[in-house]
C-alpha atoms as a PDB file:
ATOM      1  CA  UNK A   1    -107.986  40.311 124.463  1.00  0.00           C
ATOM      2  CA  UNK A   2    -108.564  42.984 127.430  1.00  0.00           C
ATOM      3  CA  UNK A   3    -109.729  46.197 126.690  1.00  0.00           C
ATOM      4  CA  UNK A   4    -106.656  47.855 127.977  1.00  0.00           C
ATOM      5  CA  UNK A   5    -104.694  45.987 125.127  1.00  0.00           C
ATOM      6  CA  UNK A   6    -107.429  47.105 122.831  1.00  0.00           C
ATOM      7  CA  UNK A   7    -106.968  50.589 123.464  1.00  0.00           C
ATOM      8  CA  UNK A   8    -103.404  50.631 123.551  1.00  0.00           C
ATOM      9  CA  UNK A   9    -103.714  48.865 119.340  1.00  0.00           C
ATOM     10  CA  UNK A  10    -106.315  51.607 118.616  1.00  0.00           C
ATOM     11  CA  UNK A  11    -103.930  54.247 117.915  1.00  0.00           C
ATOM     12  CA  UNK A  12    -103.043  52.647 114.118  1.00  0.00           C
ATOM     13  CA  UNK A  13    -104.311  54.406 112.284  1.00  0.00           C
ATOM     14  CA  UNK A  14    -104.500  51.493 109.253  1.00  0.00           C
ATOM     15  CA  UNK A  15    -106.988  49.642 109.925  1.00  0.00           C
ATOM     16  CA  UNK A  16    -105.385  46.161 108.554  1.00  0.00           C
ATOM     17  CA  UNK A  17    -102.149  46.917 110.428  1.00  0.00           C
ATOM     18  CA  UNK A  18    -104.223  47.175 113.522  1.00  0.00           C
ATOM     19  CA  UNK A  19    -106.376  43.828 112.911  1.00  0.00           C
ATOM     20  CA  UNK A  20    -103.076  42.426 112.296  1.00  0.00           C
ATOM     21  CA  UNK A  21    -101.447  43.427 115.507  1.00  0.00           C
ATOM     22  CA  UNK A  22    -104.400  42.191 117.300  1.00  0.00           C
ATOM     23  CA  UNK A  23    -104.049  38.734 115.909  1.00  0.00           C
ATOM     24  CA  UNK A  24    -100.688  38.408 116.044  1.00  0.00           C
ATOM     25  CA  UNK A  25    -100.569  37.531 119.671  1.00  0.00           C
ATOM     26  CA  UNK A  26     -96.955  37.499 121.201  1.00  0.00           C
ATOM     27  CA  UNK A  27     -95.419  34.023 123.032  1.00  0.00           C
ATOM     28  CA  UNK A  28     -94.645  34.557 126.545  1.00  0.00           C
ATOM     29  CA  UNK A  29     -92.067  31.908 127.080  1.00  0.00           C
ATOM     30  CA  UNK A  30     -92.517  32.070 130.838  1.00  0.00           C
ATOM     31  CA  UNK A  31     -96.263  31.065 130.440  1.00  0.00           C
ATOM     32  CA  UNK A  32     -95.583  28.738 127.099  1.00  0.00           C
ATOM     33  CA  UNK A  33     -99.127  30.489 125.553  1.00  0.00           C
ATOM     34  CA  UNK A  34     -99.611  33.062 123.325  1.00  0.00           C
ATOM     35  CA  UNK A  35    -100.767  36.301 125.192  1.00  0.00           C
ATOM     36  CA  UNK A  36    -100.296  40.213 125.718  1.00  0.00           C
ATOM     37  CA  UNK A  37     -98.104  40.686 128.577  1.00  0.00           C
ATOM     38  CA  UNK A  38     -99.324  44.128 130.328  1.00  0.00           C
ATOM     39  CA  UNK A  39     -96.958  46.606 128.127  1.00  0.00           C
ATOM     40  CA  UNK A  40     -97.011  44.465 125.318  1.00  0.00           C
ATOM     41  CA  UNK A  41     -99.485  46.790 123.170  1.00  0.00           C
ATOM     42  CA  UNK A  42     -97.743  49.800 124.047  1.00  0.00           C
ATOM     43  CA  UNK A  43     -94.484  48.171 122.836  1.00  0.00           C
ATOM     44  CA  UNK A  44     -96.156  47.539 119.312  1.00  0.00           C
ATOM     45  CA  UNK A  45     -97.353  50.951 118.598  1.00  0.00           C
ATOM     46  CA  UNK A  46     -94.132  52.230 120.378  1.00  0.00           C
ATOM     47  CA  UNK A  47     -95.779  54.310 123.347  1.00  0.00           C
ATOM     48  CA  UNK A  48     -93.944  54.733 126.950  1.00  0.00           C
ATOM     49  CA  UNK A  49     -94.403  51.765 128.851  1.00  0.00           C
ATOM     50  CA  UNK A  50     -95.199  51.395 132.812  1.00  0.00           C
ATOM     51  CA  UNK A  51     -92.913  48.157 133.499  1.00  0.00           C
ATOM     52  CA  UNK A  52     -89.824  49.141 131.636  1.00  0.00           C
ATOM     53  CA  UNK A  53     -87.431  45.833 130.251  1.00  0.00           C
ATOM     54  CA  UNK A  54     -84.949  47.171 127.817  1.00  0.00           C
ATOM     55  CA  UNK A  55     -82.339  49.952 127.906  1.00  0.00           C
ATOM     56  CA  UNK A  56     -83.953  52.135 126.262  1.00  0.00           C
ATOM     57  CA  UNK A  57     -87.322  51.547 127.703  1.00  0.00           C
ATOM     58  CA  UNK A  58     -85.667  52.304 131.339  1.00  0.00           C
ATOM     59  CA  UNK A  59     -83.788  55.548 129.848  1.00  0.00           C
ATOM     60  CA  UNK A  60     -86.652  57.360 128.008  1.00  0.00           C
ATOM     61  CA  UNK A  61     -88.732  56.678 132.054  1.00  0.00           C
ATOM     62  CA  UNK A  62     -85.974  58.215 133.377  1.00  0.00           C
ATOM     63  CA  UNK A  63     -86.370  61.424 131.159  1.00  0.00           C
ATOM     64  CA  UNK A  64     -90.132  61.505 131.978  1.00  0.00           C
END
């Protein structure tokens, strides 16, 4: 895990949700492993991402 995505799960507070998140790595289909794509953290603990995907992702970067 990079330190970036560390960082990004440090904001939980509980510290069993975090270890979870951490483990639980997400599947990138593209790739066919399991690993953090670069807003993936940010996603989990619902912060403003760079690379925006969904609708709503693209909307609240448009407010900003």
């Amino acid at each position: 895990m990079s330190f970036i995505v560390y960082r990004d799960l440090a904001v939980v507070a509980d510290e069993d949700e975090r270890c979870a998140a951490m483990v639980n790595v997400p599947f990138n289909p593209r790739t066919g492993a399991r690993q953090w794509p670069p807003d993936g953290a940010k996603r989990v603990v619902g912060q403003r991402v760079d690379w925006p995907v969904a609708a709503d992702e693209k909307f609240r970067r448009w407010l900003a």
